[in-house]
N, C-alpha and C. Protein backbone atom coordinates (compact mmCIF):
# COMPACT_ATOMS: atom_id res chain seq x y z
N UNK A 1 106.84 114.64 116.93
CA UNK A 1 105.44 114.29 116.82
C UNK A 1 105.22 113.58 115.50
N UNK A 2 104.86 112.37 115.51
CA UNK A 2 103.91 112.00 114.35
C UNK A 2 102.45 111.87 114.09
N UNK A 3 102.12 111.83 113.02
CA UNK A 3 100.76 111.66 112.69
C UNK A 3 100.80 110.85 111.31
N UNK A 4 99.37 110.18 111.41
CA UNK A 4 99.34 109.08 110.54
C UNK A 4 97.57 108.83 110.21
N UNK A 5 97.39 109.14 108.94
CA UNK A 5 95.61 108.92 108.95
C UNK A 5 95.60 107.35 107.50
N UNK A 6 95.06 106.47 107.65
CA UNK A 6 94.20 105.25 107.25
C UNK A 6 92.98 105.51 106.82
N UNK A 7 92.95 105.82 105.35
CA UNK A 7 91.13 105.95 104.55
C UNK A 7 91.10 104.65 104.41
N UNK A 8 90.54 103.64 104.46
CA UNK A 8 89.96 102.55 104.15
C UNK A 8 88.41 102.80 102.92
N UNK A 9 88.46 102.19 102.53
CA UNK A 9 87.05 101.66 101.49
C UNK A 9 86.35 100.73 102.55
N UNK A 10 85.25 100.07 101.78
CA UNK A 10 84.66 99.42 102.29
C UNK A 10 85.05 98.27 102.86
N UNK A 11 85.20 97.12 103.98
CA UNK A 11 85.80 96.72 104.63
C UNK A 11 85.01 95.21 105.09
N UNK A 12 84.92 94.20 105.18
CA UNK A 12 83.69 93.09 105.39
C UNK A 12 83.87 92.65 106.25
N UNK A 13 82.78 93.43 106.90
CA UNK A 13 82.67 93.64 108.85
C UNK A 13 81.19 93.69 108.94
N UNK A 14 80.48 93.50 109.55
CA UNK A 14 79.14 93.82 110.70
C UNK A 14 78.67 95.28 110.16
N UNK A 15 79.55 95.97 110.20
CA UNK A 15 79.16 97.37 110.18
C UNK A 15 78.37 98.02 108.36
N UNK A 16 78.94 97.63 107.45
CA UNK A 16 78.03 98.09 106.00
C UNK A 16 77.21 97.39 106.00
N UNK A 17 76.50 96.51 106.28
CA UNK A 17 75.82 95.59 105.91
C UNK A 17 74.64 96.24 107.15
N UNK A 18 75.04 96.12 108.14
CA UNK A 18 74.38 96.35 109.52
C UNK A 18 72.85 96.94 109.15
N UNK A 19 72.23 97.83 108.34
CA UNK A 19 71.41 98.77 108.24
C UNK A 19 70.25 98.00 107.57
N UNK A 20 71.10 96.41 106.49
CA UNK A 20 70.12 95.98 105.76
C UNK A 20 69.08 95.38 106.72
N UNK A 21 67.72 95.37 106.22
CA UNK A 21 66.65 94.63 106.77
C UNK A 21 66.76 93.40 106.92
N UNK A 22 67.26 92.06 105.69
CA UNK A 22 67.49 91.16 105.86
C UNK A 22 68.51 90.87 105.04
N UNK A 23 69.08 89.21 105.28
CA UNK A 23 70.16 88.94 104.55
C UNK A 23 70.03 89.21 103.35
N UNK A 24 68.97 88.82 102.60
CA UNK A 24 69.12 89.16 101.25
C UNK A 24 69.86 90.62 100.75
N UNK A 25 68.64 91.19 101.36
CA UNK A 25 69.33 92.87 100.99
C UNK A 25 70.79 93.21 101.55
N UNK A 26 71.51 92.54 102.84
CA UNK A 26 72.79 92.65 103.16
C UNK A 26 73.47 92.24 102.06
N UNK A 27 73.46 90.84 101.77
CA UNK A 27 74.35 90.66 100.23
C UNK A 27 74.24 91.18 98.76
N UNK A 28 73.22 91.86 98.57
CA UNK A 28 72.79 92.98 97.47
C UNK A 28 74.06 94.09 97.53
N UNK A 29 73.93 94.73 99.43
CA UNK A 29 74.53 95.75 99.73
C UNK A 29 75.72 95.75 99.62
N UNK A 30 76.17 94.56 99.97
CA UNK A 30 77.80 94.33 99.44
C UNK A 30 78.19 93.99 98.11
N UNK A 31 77.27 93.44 97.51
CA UNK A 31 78.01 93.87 96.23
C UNK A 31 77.41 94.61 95.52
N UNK A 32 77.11 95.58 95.81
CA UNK A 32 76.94 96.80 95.38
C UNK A 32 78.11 97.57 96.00
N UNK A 33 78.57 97.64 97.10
CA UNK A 33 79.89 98.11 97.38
C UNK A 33 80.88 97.44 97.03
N UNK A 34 81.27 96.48 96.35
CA UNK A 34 82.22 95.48 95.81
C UNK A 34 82.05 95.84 94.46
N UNK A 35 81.12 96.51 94.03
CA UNK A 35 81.27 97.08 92.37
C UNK A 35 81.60 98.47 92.27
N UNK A 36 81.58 98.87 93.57
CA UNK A 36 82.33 100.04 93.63
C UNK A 36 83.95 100.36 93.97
N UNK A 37 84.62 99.24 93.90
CA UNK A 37 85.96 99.09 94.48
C UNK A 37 86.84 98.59 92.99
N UNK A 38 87.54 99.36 92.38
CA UNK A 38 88.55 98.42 91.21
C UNK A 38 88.75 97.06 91.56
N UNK A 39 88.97 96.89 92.76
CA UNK A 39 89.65 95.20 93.01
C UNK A 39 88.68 94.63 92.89
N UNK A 40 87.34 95.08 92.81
CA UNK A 40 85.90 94.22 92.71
C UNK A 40 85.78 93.24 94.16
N UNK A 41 85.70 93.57 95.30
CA UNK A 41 85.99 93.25 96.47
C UNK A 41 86.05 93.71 97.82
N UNK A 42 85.26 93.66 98.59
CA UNK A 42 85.48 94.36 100.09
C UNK A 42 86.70 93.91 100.52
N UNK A 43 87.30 94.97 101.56
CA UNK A 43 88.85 94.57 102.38
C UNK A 43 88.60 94.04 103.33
N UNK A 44 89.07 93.15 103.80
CA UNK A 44 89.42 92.02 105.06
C UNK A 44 90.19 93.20 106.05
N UNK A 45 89.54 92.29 107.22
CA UNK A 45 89.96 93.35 108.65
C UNK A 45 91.48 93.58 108.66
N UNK A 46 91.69 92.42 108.32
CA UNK A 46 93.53 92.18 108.64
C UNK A 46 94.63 93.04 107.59
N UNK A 47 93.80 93.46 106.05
CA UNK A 47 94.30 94.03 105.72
C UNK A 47 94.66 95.67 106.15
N UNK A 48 93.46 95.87 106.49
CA UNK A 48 93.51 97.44 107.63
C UNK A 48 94.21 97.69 108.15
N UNK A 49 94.16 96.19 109.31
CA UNK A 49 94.90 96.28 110.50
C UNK A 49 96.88 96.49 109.95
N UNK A 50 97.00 95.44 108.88
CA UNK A 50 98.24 96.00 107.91
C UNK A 50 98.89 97.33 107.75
N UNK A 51 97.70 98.06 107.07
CA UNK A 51 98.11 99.32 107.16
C UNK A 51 97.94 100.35 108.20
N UNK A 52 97.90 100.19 109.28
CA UNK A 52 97.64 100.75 110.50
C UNK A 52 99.25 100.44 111.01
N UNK A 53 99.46 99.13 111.08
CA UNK A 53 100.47 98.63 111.98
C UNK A 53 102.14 99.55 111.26
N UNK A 54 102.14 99.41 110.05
CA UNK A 54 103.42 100.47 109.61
C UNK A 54 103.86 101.55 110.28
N UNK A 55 102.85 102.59 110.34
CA UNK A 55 102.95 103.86 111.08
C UNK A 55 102.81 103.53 112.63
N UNK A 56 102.66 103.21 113.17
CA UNK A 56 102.76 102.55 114.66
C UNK A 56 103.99 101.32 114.71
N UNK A 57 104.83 101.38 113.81
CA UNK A 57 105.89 100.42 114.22
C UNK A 57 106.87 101.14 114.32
N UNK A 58 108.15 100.49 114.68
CA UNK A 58 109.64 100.86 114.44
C UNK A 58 110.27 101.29 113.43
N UNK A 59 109.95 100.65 112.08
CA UNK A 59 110.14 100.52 110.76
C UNK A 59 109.64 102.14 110.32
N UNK A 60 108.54 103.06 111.33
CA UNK A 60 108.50 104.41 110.66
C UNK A 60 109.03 105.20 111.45
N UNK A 61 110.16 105.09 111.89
CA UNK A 61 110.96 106.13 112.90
C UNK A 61 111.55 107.31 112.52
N UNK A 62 111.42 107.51 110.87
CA UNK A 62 112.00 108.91 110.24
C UNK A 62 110.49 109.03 109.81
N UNK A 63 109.68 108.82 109.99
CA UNK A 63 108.32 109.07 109.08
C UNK A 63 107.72 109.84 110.28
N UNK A 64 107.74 111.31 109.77
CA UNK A 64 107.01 112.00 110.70
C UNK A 64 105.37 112.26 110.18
N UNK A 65 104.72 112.15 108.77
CA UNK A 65 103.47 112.34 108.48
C UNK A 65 103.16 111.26 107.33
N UNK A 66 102.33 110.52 107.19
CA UNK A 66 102.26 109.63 106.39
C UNK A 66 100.71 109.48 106.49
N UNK A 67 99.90 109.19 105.01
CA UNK A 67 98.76 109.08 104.84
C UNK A 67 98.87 108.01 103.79
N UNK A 68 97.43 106.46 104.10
CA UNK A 68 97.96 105.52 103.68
C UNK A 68 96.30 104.86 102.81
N UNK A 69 96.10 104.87 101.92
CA UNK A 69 94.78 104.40 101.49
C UNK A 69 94.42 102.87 101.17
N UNK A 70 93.70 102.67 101.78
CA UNK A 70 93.81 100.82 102.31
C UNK A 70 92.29 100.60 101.51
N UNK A 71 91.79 100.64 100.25
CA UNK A 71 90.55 101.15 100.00
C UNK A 71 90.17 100.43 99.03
N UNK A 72 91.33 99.52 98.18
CA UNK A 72 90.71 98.85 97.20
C UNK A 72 91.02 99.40 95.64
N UNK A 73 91.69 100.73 95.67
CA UNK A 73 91.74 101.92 94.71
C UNK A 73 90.76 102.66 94.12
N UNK A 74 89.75 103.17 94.78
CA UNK A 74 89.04 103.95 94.13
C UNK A 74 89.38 105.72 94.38
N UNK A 75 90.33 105.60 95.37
CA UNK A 75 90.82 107.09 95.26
C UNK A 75 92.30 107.29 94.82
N UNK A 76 92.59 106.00 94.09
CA UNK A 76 93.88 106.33 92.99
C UNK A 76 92.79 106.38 91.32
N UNK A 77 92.00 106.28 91.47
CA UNK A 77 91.37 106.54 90.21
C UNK A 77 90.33 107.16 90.04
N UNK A 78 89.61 107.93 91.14
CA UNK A 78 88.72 108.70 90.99
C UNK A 78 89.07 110.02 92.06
N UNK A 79 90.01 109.64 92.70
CA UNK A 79 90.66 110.94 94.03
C UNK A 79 89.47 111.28 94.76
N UNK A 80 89.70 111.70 95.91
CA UNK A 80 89.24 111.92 97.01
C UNK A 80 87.82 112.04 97.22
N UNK A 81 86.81 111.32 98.13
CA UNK A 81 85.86 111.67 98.06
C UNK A 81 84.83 111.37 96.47
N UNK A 82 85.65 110.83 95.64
CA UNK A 82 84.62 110.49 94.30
C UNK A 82 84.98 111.67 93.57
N UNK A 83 85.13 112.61 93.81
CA UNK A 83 85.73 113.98 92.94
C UNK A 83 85.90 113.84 91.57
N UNK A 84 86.94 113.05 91.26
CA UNK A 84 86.74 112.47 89.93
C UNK A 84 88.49 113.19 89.66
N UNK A 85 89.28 112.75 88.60
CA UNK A 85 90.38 113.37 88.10
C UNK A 85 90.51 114.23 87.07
N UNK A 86 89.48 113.84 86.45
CA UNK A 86 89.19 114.89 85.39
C UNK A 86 88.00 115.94 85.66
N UNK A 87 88.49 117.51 85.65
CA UNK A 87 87.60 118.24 86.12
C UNK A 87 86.22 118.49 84.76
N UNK A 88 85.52 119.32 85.26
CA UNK A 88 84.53 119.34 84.21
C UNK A 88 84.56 119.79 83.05
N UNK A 89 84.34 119.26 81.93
CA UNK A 89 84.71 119.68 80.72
C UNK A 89 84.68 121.70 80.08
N UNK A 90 86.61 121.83 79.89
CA UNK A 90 86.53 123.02 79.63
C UNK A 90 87.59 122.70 78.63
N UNK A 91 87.08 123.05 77.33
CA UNK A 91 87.76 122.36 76.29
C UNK A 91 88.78 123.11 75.57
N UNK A 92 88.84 124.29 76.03
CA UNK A 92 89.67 125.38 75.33
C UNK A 92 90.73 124.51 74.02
N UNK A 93 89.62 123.46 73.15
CA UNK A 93 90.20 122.86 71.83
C UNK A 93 91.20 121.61 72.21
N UNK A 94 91.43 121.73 73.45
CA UNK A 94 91.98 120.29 73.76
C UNK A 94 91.56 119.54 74.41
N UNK A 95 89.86 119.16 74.82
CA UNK A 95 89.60 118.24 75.86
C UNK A 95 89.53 118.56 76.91
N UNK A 96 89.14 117.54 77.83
CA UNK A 96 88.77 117.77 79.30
C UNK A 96 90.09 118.60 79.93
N UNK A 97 90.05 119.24 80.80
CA UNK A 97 91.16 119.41 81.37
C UNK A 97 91.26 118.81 82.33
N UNK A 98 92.37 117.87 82.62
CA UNK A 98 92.42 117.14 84.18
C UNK A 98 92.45 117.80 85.13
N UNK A 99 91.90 117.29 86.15
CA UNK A 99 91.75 118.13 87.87
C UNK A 99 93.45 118.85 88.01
N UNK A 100 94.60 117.81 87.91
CA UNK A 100 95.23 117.86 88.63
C UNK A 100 96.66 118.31 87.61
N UNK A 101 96.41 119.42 86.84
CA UNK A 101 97.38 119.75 85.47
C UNK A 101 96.81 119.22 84.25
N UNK A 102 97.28 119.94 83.09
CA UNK A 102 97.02 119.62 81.81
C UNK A 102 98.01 118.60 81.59
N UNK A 103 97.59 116.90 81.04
CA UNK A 103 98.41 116.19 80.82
C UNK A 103 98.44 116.55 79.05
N UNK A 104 99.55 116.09 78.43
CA UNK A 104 99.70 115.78 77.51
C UNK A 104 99.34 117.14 76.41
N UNK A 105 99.47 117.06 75.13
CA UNK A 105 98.94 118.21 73.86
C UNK A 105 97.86 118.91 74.57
């Protein structure tokens, strides 16, 4: 059995934009989601479709679980959901403590 899940970010399709009243406010809406992406940029369909096609090919025939973030990087720098990497400040004299282990002194 395999399994395979694709988070995508925001994506420039019909669908984010869809809700605005008019164009104006549609292109507001996108870049306002394009300032939310490190690459400063919505993802193209085809790039999706990219990372979709790996895990559904030949090329993953030892890959029994694979999770693939097609998103632009905002959950290599803020992790999952916006969460953030650094948890909330508990300074026990050294600073934030990161979410994910104490880096460094």
């Amino acid at each position: 059995m395999r399994v395979g899940t694709v988070t995508t970010g925001p994506v420039d399709t019909p669908g984010p934009t869809g809700p605005a009243p008019d164009a104006e406010r549609a292109e507001c809406l996108e870049r306002h989601l394009a300032a939310q992406v490190p690459l400063g940029r919505l993802g193209r369909p085809e790039e999706v479709a990219a990372a979709v096609a790996l895990p559904a090919s030949g090329q993953s025939s030892f890959i029994t679980g694979l999770s693939r973030y097609a998103d632009g990087g905002p959950n290599q720098i803020r992790g999952p959901a916006g969460c953030g990497r650094v948890a909330p400040a508990r300074t026990r004299g050294h600073g934030p403590v990161p979410a994910y282990g104490r880096m460094g002194p």
